[in-house]
Protein backbone atom coordinates (compact mmCIF):
# COMPACT_ATOMS: atom_id res chain seq x y z
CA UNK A 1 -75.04 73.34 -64.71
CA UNK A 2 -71.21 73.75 -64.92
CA UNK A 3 -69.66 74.66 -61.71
CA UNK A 4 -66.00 76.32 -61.66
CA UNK A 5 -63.95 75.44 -58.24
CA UNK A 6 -60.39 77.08 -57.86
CA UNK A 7 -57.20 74.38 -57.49
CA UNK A 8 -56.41 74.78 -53.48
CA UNK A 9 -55.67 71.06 -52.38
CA UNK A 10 -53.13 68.14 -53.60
CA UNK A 11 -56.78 66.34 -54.91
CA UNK A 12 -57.95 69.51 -57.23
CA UNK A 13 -53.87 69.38 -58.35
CA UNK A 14 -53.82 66.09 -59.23
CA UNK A 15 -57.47 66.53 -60.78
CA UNK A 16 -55.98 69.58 -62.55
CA UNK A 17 -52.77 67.37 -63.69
CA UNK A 18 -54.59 64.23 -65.27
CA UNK A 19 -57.34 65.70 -66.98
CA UNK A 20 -55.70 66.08 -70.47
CA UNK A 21 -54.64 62.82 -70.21
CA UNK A 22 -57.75 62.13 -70.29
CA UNK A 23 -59.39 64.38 -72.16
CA UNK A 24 -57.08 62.99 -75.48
CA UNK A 25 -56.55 59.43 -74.39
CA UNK A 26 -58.12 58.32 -77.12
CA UNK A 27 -56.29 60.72 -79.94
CA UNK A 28 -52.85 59.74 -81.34
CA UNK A 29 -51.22 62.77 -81.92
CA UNK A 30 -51.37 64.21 -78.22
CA UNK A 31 -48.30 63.96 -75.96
CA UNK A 32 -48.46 65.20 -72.63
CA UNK A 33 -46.22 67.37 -71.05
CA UNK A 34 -43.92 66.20 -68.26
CA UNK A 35 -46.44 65.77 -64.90
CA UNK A 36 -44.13 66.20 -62.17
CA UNK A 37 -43.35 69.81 -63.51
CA UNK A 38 -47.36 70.88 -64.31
CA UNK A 39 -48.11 69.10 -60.96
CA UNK A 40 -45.27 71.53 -59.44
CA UNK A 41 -46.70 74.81 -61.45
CA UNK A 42 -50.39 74.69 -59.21
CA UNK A 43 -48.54 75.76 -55.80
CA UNK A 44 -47.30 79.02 -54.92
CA UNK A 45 -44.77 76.77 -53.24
CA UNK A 46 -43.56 74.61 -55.81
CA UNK A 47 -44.09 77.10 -58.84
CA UNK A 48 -40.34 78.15 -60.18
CA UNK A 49 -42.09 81.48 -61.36
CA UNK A 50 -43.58 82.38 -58.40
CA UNK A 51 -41.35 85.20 -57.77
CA UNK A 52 -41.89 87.09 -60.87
CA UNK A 53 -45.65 85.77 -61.53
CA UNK A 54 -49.59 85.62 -60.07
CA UNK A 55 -51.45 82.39 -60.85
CA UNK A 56 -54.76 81.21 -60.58
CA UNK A 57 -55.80 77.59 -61.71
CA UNK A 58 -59.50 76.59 -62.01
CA UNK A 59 -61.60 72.91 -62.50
CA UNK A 60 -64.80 72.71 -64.31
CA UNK A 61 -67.38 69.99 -63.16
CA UNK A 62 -70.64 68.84 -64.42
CA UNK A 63 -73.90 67.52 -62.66
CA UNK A 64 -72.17 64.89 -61.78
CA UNK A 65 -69.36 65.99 -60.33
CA UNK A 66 -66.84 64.98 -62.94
CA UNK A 67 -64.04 67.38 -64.25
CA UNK A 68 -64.87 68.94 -67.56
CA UNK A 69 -62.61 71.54 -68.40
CA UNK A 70 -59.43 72.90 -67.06
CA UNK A 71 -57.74 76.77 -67.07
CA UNK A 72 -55.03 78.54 -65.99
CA UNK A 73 -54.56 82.49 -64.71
CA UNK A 74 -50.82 84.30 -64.90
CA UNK A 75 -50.46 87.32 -64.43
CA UNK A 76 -46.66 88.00 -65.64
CA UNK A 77 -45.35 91.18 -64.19
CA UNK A 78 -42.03 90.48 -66.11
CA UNK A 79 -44.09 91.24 -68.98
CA UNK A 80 -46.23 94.16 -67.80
CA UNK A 81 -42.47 95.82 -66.70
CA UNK A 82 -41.39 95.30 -70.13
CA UNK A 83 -43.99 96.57 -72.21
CA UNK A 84 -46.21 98.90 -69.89
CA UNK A 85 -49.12 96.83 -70.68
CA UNK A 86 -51.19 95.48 -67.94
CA UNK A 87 -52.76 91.90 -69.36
CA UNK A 88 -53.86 88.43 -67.49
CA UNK A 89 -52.51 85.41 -69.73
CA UNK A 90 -54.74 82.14 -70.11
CA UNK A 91 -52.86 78.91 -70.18
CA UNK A 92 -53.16 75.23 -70.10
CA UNK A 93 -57.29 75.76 -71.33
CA UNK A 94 -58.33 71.88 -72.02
CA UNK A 95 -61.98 71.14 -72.06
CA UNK A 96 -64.62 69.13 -73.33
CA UNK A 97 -66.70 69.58 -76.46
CA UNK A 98 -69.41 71.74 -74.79
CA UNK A 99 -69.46 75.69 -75.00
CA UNK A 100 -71.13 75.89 -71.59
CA UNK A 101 -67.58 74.76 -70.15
CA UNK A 102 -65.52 77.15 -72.19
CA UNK A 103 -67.80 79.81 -70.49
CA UNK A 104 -67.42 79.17 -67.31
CA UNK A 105 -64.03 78.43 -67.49
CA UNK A 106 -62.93 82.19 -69.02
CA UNK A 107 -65.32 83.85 -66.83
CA UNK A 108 -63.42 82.69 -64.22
CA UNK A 109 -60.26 83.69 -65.91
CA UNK A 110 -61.90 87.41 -66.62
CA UNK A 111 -62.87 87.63 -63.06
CA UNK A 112 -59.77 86.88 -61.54
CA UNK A 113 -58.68 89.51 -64.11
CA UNK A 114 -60.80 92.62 -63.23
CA UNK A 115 -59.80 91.42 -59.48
CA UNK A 116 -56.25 92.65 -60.40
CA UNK A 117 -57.68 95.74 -61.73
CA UNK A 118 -57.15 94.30 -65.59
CA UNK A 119 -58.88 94.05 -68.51
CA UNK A 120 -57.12 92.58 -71.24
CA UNK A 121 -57.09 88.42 -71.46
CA UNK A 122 -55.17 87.00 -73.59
CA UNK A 123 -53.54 83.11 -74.89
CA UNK A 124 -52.82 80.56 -74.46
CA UNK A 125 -49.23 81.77 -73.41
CA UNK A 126 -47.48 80.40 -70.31
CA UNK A 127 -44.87 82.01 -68.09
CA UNK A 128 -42.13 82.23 -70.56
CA UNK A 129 -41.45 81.87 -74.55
CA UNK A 130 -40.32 77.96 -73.85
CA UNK A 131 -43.57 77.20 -72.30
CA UNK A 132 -46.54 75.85 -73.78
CA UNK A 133 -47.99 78.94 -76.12
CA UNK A 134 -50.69 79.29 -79.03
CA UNK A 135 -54.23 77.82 -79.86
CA UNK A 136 -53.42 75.06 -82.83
CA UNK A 137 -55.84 76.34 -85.49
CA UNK A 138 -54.32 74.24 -88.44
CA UNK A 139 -52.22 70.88 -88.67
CA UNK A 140 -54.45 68.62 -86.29
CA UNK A 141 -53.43 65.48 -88.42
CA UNK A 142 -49.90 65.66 -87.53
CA UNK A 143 -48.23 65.02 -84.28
CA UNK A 144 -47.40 67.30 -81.68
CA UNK A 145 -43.87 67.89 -81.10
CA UNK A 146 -42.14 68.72 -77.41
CA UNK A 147 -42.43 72.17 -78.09
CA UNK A 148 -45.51 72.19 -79.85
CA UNK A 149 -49.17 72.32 -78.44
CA UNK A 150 -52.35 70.09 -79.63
CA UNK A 151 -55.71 70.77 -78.51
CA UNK A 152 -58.98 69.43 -80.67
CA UNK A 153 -60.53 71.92 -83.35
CA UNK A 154 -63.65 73.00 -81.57
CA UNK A 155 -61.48 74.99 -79.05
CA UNK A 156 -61.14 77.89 -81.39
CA UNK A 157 -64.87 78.58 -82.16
CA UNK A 158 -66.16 78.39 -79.06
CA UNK A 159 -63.51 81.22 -77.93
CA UNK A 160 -64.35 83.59 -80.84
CA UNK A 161 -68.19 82.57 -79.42
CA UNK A 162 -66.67 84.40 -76.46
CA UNK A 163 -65.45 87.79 -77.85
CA UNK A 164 -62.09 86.44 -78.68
CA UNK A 165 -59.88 87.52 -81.43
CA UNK A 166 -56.96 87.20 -83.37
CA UNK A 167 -53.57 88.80 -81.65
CA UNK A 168 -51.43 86.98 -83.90
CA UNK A 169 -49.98 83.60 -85.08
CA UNK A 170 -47.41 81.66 -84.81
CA UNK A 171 -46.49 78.83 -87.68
CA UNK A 172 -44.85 75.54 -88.03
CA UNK A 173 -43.12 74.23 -90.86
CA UNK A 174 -40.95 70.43 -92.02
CA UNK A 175 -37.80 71.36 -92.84
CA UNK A 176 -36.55 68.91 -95.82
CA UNK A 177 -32.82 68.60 -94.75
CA UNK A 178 -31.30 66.80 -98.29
CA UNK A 179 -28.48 64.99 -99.00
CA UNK A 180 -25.71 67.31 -98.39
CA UNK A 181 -25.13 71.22 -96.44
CA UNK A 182 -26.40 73.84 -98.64
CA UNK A 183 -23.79 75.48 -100.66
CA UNK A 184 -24.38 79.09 -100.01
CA UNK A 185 -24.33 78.02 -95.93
CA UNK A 186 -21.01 75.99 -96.73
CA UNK A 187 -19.26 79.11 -98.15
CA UNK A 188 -20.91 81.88 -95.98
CA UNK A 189 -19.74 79.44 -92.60
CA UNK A 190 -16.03 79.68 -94.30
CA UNK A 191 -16.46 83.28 -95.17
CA UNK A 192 -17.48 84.49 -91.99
CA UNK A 193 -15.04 82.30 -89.52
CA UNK A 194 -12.19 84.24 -91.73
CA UNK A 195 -13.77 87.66 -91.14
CA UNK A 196 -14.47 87.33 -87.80
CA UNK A 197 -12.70 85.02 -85.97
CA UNK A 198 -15.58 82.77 -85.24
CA UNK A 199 -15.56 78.95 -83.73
CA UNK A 200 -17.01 76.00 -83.01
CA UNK A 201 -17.32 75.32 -79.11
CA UNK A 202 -19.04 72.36 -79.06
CA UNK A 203 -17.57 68.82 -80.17
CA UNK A 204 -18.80 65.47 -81.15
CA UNK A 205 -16.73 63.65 -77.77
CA UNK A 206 -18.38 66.06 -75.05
CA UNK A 207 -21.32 64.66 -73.08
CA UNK A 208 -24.82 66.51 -72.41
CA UNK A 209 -23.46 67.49 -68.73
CA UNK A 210 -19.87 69.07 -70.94
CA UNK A 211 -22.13 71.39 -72.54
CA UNK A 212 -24.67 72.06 -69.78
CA UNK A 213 -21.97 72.59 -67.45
CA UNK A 214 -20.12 74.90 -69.63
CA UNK A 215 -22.46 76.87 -71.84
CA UNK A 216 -24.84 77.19 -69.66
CA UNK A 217 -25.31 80.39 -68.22
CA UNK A 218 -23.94 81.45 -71.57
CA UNK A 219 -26.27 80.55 -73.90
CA UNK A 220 -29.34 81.51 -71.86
CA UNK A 221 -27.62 85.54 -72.26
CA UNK A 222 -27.79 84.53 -76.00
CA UNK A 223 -31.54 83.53 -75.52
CA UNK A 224 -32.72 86.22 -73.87
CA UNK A 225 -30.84 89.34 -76.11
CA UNK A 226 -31.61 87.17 -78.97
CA UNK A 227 -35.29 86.76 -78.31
CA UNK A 228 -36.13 89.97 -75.66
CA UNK A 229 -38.52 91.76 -78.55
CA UNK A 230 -40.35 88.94 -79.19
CA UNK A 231 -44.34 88.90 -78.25
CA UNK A 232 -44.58 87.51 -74.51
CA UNK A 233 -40.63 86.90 -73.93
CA UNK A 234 -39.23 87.50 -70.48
CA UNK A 235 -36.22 87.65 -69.10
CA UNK A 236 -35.17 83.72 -67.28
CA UNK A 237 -35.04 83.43 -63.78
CA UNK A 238 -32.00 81.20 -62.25
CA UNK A 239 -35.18 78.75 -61.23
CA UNK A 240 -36.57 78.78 -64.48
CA UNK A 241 -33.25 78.29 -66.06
CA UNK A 242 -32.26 75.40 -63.44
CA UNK A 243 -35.68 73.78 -64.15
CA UNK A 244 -35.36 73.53 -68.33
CA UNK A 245 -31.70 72.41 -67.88
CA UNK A 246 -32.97 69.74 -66.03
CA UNK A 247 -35.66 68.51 -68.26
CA UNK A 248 -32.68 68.76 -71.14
CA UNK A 249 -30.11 66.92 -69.29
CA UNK A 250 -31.97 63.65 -70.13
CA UNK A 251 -32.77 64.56 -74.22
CA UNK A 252 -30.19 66.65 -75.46
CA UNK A 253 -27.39 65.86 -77.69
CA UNK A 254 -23.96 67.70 -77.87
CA UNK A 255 -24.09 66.52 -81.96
CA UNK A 256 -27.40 68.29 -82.26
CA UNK A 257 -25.99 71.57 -80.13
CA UNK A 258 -23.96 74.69 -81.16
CA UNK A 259 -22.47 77.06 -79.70
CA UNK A 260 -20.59 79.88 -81.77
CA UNK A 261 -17.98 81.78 -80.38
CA UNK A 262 -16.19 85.28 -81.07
CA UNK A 263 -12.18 85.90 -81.14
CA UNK A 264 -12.67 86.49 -77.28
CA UNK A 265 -14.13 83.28 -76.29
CA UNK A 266 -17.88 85.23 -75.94
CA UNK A 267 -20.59 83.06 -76.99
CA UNK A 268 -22.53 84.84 -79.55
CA UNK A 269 -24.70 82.13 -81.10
CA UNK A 270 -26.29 79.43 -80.37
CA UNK A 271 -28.89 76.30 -81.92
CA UNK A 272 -30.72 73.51 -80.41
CA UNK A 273 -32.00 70.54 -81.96
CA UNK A 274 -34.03 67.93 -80.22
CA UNK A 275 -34.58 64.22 -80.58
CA UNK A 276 -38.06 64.01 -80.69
CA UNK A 277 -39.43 62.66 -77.22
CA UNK A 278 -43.04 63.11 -78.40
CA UNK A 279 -43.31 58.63 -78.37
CA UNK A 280 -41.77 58.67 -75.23
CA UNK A 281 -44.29 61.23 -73.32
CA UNK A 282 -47.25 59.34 -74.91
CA UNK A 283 -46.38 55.92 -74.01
CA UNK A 284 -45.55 57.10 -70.40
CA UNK A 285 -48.48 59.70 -69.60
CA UNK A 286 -45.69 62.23 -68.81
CA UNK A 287 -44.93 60.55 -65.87
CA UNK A 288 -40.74 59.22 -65.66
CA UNK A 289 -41.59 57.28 -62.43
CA UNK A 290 -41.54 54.35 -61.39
CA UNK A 291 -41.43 52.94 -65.03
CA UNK A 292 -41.47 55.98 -67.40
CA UNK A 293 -37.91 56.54 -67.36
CA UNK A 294 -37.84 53.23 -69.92
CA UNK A 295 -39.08 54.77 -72.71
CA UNK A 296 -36.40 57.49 -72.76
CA UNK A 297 -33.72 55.55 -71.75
CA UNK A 298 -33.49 54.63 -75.89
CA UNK A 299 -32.86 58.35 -76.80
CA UNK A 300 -29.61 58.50 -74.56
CA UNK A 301 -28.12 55.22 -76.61
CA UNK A 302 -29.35 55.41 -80.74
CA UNK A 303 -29.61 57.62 -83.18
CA UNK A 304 -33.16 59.40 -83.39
CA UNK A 305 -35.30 59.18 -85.88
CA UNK A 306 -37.25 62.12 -85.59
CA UNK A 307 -35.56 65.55 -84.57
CA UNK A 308 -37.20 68.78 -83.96
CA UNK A 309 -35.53 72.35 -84.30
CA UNK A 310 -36.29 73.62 -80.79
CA UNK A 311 -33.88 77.17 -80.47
CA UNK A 312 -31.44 79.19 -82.74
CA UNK A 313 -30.64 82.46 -81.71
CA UNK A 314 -27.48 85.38 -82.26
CA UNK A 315 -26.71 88.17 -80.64
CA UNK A 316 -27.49 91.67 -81.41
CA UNK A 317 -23.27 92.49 -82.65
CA UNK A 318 -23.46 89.74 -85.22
CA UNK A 319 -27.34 89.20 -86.25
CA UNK A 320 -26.10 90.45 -89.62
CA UNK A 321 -23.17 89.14 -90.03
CA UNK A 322 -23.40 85.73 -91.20
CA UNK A 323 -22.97 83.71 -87.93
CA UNK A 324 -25.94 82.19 -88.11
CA UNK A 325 -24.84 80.21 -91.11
CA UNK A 326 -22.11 78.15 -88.80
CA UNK A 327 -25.00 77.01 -86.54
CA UNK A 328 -26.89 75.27 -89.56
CA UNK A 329 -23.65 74.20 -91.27
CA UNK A 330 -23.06 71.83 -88.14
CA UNK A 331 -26.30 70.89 -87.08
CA UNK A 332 -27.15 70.16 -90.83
CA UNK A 333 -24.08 67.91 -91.22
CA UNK A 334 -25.41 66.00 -88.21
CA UNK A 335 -28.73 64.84 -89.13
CA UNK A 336 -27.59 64.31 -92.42
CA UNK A 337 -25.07 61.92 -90.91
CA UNK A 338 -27.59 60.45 -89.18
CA UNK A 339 -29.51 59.82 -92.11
CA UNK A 340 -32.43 61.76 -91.12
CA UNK A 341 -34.57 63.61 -94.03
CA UNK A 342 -36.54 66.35 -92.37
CA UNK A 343 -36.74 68.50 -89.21
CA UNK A 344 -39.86 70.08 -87.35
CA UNK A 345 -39.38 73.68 -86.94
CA UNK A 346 -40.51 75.06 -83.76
CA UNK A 347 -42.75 77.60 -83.80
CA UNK A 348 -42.28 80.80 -85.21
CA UNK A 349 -44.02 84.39 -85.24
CA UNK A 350 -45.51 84.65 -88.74
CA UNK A 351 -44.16 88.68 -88.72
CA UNK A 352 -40.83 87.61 -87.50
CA UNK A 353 -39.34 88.27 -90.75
CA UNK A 354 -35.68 87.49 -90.04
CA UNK A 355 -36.14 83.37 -88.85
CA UNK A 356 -38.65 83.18 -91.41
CA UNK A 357 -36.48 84.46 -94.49
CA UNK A 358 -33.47 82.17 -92.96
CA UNK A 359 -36.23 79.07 -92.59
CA UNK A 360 -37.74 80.15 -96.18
CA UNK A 361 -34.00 79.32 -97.74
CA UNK A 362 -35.08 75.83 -97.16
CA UNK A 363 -37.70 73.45 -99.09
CA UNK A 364 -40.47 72.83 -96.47
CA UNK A 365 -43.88 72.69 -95.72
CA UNK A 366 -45.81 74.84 -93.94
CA UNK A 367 -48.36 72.53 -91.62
CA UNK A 368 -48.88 73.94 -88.28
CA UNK A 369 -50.56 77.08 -87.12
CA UNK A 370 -50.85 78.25 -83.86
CA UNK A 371 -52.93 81.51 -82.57
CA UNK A 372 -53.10 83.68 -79.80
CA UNK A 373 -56.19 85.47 -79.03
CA UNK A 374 -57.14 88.25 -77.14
CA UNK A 375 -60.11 90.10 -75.32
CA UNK A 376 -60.83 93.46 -73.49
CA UNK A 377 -63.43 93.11 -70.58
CA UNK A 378 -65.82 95.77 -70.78
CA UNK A 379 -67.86 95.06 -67.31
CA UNK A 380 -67.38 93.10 -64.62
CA UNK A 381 -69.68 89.73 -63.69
């Protein structure tokens, strides 16, 4: 008999917090996400998107009494504003191989959701685009990136088992990087800074904080005109923003960042690339404290040897101009520099046609899949 108890004290957090770390101790591809902000997500208190969201978390336990299965409720009225459609989002579903657990643990999240007078479930998807999102469905062999997801394979069955379907998918691809910049982005970068007056903002000498502390604010306009019609986008809150600067302050790289600007000084583009920190989170459980911090420190000081394409985005005024073409020209002559051979793209809607006919310029592999799935409650419990 598999009971389902809501998180309420610091005991069911930290329950809630350590199970997946459990749950995949064993499996070498898993990397956990950072503790101290999950930990922080299961208050009202604590939770940076408290003022925009509803959630719920709930703890499955066998016979025994021993946590089984973990779930999370939002309900993201940012969303519902923007498209008029009233849904309850699952997140952070990790469970054991049983189908009894899986039950309980969406019945829970279906019942919370006919509580708010809803009835339409669907995820995984967390509170914004740069949280956790998508079942993985293909591509368990490889190893999860920081902005990708891993769960085991059984996790998909035993949802369609539940009257889950298909919304859509994202995918993941390796980006083979070559020898040398692309011609046609070489001449289109040259081409378009002449026609439009674009530059370069960010240089090799500026530190992490230099860019943080001056693009900023900027780039997250970028991100969210860039990526506002996007399935399950909302707009960043100064907390949300405050909290991912602060996870990037210890990762990011000023040679792996750009920033494009207009004649006027107005950012209007922008790409990310990330060391990957994927060792790091294994080898420390997520956790930077007391002795954590030690397996990042190497990313600050040497080159990485692994990077992962975590954000490229332009603005509305010059999506067809070209622009985008500067971003890659720099960040390509970077890794190549640094002598590495291949990138991990993030992930990427499979209908978005425009980053996938940019991404499909390059010779890759497609390896990941992620899905989102989707349900309409037809009677209460």
């Amino acid at each position: 008999m598999i009971k389902v108890k809501e998180v309420v004290s610091g005991a069911d957090r930290r329950a809630f917090a350590n199970f997946p770390l459990k749950l995949y101790r064993d499996n070498p591809h898993y990397a956990p996400l950072f503790y101290g902000d999950e930990k922080a997500l299961l208050s009202e208190k604590t939770n940076i998107y408290s003022d925009y969201c509803k959630s719920r978390f709930f703890l499955a336990y066998d016979e025994r009494g021993k946590v089984v299965g973990r779930v999370g409720a939002i309900v993201n009225y940012a969303d519902i504003q923007k498209t008029g459609v009233k849904s309850v989002r699952f997140t952070r579903l990790d469970a054991v191989d049983d189908g009894e657990v899986f039950s309980a643990l969406m019945h829970a999240v279906e019942r919370f959701a006919l509580s708010e007078g809803i009835d339409v479930v669907h995820g995984p998807l967390g509170y914004n685009d740069l949280d956790k999102e998508g079942l993985m469905i293909e591509g368990f062999e490889y190893d999860q990136t920081y902005g990708g997801v891993y769960n085991y394979p059984y996790y998909l069955p035993y949802l369609e088992s539940l009257g889950y379907q298909k919304e859509f998918d994202w995918i993941e691809r390796k980006i083979y990087v070559g020898d040398k910049v692309d011609d046609r982005y070489a001449r289109m970068a040259e081409v378009v800074k002449a026609r439009y007056g674009l530059r370069e903002l960010i240089t090799d000498d500026m530190t992490a904080g230099d860019v943080i502390d001056k693009f900023a604010d900027d780039i997250f306009k970028v991100l969210d005109e860039a990526y506002r019609k996007l399935h399950g986008t909302v707009p960043f809150t100064e907390k949300a923003k405050q909290s991912l600067i602060a996870g990037l302050r210890i990762i990011i790289k000023p040679r792996y960042v750009s920033c494009v600007a207009n004649k006027e000084g107005k950012i209007i583009g922008f790409g990310l690339l990330l060391p990957a920190i994927w060792h790091a989170l294994r080898k420390s459980r997520g956790k930077l404290f007391p002795i954590g911090i030690f397996y990042f420190l190497p990313l600050l000081f040497k080159k990485p040897k692994e990077v992962e394409m975590a954000l490229i985005g332009v603005v509305d005024e010059y999506r067809n101009t070209g622009a985008h073409s500067l971003i890659i020209k720099r960040l390509w002559q970077n890794v190549i520099e640094d002598g590495i051979t291949e990138l991990e793209s993030n992930a990427n809607l499979e209908d978005n046609d425009e980053i996938n006919n940019l991404l499909n310029k390059f010779p890759q592999k497609q390896h990941k899949r992620r899905r989102c799935l989707i349900k309409k409650l037809n009677k209460p419990f």
